[in-house]
C-alpha atoms as a PDB file:
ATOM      1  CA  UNK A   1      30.081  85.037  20.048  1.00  0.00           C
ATOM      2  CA  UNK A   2      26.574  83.739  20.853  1.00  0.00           C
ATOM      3  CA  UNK A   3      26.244  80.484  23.115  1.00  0.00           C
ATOM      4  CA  UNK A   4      23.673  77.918  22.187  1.00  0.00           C
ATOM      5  CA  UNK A   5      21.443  76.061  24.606  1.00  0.00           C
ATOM      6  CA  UNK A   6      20.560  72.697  23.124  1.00  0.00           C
ATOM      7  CA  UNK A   7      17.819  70.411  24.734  1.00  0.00           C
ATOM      8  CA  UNK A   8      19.234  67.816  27.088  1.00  0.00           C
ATOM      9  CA  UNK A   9      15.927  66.536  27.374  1.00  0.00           C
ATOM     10  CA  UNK A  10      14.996  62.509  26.803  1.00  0.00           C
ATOM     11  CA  UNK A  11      13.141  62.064  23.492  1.00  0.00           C
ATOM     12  CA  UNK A  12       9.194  61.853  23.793  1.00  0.00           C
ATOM     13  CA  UNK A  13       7.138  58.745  22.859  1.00  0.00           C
ATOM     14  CA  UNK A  14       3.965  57.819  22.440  1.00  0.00           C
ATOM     15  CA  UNK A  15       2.910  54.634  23.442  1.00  0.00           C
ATOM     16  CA  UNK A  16      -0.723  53.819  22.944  1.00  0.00           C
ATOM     17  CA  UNK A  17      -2.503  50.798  25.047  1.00  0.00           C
ATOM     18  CA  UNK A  18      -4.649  49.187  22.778  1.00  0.00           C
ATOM     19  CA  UNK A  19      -7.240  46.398  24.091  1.00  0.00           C
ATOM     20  CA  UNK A  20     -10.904  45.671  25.168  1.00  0.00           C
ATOM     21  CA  UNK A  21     -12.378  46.883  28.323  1.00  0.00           C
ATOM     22  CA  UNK A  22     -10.797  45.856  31.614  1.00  0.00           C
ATOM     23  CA  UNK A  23      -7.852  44.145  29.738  1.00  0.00           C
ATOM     24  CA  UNK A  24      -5.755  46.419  32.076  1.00  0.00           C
ATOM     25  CA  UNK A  25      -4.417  48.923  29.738  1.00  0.00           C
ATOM     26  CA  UNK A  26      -4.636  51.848  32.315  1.00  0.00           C
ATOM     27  CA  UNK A  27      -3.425  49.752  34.954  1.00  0.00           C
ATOM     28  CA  UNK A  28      -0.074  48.984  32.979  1.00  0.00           C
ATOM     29  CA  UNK A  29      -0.163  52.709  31.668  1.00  0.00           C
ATOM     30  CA  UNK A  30      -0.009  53.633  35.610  1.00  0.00           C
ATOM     31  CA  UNK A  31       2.438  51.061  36.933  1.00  0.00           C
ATOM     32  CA  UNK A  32       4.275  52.633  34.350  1.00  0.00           C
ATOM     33  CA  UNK A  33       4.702  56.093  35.027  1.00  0.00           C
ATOM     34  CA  UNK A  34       5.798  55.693  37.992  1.00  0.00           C
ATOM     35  CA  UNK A  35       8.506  53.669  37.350  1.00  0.00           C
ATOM     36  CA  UNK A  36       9.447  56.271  34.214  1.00  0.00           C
ATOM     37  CA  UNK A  37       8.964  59.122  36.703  1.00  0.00           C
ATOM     38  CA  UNK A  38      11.333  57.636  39.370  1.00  0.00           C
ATOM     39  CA  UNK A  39      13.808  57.635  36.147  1.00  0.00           C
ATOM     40  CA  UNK A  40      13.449  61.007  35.760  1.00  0.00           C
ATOM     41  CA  UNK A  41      11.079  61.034  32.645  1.00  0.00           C
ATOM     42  CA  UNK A  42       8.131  63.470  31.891  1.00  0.00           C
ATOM     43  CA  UNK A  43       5.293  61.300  31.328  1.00  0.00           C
ATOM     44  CA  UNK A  44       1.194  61.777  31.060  1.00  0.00           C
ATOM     45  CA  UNK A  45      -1.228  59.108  30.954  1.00  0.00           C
ATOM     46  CA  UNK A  46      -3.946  60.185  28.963  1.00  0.00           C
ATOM     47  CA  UNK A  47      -7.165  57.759  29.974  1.00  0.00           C
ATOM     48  CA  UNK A  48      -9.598  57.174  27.394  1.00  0.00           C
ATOM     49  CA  UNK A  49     -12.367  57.790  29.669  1.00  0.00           C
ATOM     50  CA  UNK A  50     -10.847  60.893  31.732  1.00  0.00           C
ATOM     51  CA  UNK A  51     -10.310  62.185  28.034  1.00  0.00           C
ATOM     52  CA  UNK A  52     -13.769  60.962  26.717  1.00  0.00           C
ATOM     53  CA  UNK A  53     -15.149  63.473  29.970  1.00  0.00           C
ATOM     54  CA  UNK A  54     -13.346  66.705  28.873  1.00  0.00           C
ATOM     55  CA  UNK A  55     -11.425  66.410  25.358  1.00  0.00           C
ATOM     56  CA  UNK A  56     -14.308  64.635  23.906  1.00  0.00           C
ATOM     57  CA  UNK A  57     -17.164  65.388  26.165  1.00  0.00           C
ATOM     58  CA  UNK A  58     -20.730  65.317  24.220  1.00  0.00           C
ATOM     59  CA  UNK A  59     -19.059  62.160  22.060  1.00  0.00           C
ATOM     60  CA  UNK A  60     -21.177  59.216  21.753  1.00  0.00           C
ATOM     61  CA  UNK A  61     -20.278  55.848  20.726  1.00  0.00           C
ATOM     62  CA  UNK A  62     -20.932  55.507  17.366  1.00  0.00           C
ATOM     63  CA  UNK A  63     -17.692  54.440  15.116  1.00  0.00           C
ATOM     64  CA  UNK A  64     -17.669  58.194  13.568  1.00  0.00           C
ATOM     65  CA  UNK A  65     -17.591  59.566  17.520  1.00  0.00           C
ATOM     66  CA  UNK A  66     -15.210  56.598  18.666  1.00  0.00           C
ATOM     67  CA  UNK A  67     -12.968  57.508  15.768  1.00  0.00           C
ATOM     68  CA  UNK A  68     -13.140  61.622  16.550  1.00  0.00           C
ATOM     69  CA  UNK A  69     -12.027  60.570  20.035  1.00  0.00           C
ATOM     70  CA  UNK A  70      -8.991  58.701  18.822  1.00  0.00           C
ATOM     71  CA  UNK A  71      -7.915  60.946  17.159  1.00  0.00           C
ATOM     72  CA  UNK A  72      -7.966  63.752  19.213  1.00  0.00           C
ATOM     73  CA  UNK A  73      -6.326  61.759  21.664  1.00  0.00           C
ATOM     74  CA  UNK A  74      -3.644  61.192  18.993  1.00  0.00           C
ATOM     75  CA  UNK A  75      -3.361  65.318  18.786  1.00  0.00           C
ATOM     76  CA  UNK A  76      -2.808  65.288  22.209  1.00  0.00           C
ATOM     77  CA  UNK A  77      -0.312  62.264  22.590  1.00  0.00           C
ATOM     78  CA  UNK A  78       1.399  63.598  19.028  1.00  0.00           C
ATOM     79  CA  UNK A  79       2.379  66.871  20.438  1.00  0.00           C
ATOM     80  CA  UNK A  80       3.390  66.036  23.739  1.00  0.00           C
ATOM     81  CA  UNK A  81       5.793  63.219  22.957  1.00  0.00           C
ATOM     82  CA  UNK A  82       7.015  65.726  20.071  1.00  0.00           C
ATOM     83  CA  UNK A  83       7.887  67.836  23.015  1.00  0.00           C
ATOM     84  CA  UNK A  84       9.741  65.755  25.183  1.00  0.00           C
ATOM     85  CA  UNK A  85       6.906  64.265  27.044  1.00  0.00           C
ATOM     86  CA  UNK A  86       6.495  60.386  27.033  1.00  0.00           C
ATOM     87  CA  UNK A  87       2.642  60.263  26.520  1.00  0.00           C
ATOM     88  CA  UNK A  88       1.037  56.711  27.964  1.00  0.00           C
ATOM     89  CA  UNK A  89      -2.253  56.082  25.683  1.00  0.00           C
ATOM     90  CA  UNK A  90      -4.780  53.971  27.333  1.00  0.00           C
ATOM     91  CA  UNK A  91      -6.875  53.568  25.424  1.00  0.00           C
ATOM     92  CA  UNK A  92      -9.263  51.422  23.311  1.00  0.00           C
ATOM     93  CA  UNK A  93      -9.162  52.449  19.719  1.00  0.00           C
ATOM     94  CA  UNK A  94     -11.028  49.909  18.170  1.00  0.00           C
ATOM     95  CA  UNK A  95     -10.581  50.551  14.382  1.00  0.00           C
ATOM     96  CA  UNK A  96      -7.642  49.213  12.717  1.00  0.00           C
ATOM     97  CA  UNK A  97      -7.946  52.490  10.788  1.00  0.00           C
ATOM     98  CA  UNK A  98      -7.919  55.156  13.688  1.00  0.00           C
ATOM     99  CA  UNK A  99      -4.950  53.541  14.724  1.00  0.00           C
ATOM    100  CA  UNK A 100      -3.108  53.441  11.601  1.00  0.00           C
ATOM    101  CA  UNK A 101      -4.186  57.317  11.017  1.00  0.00           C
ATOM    102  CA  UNK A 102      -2.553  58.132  14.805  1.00  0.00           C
ATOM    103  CA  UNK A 103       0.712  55.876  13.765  1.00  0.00           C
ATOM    104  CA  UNK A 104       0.858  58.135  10.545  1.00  0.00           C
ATOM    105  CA  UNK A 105       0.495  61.655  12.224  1.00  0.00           C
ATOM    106  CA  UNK A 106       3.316  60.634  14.181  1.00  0.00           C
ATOM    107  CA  UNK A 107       5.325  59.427  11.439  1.00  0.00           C
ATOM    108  CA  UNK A 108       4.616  62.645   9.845  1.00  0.00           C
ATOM    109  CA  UNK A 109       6.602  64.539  12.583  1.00  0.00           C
ATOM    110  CA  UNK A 110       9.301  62.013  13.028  1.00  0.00           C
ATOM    111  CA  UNK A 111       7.920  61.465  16.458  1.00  0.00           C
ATOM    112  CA  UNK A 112       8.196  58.393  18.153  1.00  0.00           C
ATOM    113  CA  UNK A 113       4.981  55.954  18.870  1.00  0.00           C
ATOM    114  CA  UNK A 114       5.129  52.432  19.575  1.00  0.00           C
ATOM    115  CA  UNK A 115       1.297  50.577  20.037  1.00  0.00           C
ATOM    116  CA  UNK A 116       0.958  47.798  22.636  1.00  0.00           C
ATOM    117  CA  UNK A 117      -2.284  45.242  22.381  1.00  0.00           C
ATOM    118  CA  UNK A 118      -2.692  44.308  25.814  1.00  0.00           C
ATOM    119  CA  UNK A 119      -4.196  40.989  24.304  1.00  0.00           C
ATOM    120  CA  UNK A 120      -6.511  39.704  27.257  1.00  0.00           C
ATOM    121  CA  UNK A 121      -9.714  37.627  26.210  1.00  0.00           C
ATOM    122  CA  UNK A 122     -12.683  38.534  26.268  1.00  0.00           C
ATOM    123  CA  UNK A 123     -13.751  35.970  29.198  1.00  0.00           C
ATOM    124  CA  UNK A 124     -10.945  37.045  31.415  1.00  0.00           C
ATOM    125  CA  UNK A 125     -12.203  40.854  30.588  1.00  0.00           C
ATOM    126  CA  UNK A 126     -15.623  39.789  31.516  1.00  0.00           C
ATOM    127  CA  UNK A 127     -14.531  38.365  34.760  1.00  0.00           C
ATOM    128  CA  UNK A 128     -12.655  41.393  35.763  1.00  0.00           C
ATOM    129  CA  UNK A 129     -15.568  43.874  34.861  1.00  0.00           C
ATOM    130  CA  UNK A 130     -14.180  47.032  36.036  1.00  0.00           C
ATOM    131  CA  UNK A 131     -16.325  49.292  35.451  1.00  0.00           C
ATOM    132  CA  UNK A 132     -19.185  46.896  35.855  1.00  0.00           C
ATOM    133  CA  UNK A 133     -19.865  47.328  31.639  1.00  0.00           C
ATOM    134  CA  UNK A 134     -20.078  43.723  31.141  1.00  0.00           C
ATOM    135  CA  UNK A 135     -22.564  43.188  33.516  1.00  0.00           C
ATOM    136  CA  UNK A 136     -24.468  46.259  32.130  1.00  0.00           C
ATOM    137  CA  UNK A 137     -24.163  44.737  28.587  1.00  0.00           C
ATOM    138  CA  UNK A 138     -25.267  41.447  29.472  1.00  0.00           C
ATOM    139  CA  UNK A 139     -28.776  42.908  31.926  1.00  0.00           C
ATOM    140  CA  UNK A 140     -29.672  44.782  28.424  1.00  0.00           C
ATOM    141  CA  UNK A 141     -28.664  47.945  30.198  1.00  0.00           C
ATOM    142  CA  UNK A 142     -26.179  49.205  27.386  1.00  0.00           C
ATOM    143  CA  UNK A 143     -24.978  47.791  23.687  1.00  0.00           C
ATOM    144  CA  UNK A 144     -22.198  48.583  21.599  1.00  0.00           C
ATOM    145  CA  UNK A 145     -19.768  47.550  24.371  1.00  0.00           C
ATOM    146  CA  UNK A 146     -16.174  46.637  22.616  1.00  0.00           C
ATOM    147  CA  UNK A 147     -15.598  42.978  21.916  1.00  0.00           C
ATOM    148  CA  UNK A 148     -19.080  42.066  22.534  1.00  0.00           C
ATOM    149  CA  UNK A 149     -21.787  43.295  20.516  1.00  0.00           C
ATOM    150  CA  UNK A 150     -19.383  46.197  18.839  1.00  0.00           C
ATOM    151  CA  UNK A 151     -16.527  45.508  16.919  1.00  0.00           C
ATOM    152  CA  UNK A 152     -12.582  45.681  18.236  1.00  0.00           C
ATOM    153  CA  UNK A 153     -10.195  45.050  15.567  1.00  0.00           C
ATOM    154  CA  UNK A 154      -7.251  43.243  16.835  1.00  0.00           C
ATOM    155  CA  UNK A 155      -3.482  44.611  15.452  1.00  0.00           C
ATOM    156  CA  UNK A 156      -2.131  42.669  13.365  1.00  0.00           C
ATOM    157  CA  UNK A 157       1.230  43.788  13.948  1.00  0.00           C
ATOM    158  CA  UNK A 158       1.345  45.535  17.694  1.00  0.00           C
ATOM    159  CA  UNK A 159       5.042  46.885  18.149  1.00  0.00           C
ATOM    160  CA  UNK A 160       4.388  44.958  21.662  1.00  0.00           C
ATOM    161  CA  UNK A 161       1.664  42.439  22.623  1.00  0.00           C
ATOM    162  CA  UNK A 162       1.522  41.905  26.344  1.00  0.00           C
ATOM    163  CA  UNK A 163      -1.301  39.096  27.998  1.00  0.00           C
ATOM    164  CA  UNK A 164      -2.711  40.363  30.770  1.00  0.00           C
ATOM    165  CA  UNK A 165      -4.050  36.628  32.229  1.00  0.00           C
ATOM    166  CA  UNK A 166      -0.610  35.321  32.252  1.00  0.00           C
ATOM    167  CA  UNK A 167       1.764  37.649  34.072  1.00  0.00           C
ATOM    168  CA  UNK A 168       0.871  40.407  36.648  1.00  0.00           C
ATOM    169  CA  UNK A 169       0.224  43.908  36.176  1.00  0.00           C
ATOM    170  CA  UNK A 170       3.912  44.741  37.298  1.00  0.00           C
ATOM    171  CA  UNK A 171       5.111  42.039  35.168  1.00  0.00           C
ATOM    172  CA  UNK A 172       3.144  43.465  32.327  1.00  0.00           C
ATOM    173  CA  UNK A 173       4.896  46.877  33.023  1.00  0.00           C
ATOM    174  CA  UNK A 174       8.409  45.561  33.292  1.00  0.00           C
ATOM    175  CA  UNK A 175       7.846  43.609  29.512  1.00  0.00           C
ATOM    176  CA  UNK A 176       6.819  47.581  28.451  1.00  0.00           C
ATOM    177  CA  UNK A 177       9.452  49.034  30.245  1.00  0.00           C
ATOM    178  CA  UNK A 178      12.214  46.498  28.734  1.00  0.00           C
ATOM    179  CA  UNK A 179      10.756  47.004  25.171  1.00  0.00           C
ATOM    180  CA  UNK A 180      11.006  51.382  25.748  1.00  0.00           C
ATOM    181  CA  UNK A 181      14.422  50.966  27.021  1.00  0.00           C
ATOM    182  CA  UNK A 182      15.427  49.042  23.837  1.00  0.00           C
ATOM    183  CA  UNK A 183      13.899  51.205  21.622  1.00  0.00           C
ATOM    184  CA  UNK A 184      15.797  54.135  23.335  1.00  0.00           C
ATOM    185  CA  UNK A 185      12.925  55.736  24.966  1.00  0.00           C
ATOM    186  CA  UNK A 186      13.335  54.959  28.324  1.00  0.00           C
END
């Protein structure tokens, strides 16, 4: 008689951050992780711009580039949250239809995914400035920046929406945290 091991591993997850620039979708994605690692959880943030320097390096910014990222982002996300891994996605995805195509790869593997809006406007974005793209945007430096002079699609129906300008960035992480643990991925 043959035993048989069987996974006693947590399910995987993807949960993509979706917002404009400096809404504080990595920050969230970061508080995050920790607090899933402390729980014992395998977990990856995968940045949009660490990703955008080796996944998608050579990429520009035009919608067919920004929608090749995305999705092979979603590759990425899809197969490690099919394997266990709970893959934290932050990440700007501005096309209602790159998202929607990400949400249906990982409905085609039964694999969990759950997308947040970190909803923060665009003044309060402008006022954080990061990465100092706002600034950029507004000397005539760059164009196309999300939100501004480029379109961002808001989602219409975000499994979570968090606002960044009216609770903390731990706060912000606890509301994502609460809705995981409900959902049975956390």
């Amino acid at each position: 008689m043959t035993s048989q091991k069987f996974c006693t591993c947590r399910p995987g997850a993807t949960v993509w951050l979706t917002g404009l620039p400096s809404a504080g979708k990595t920050t969230i994605a970061r508080e995050l992780a920790g607090r899933l690692r402390a729980e014992g959880s395998r977990v990856e943030v995968l940045d949009g711009d660490e990703m955008r320097s080796s996944l998608s390096a050579g990429l520009g910014f035009s919608r067919a580039e920004r929608e090749t990222h995305v999705q092979r982002i979603g590759l990425v996300a899809e197969v490690l949250a099919r394997n266990g891994v709970i893959a934290l996605v932050p990440v700007i995805a501005p096309y209602a239809d790159s998202r929607a195509a990400v949400r249906q790869r990982h409905a085609s593997s039964a694999t969990a995914y759950v997308e947040v809006h970190v909803a923060t406007p665009v003044d309060v974005c402008r006022t954080r400035d990061v990465k100092g793209l706002y600034a950029r945007q507004a000397a005539g430096e760059i164009s196309g920046l999300t939100g501004v002079d480029d379109p961002y699609q808001i989602p219409e129906n975000p499994d979570l929406r968090i606002e960044t300008h009216r609770q903390t960035a731990a706060q912000s992480a606890t509301a994502l945290h609460t809705a995981l643990k409900e959902r049975g991925l956390a």
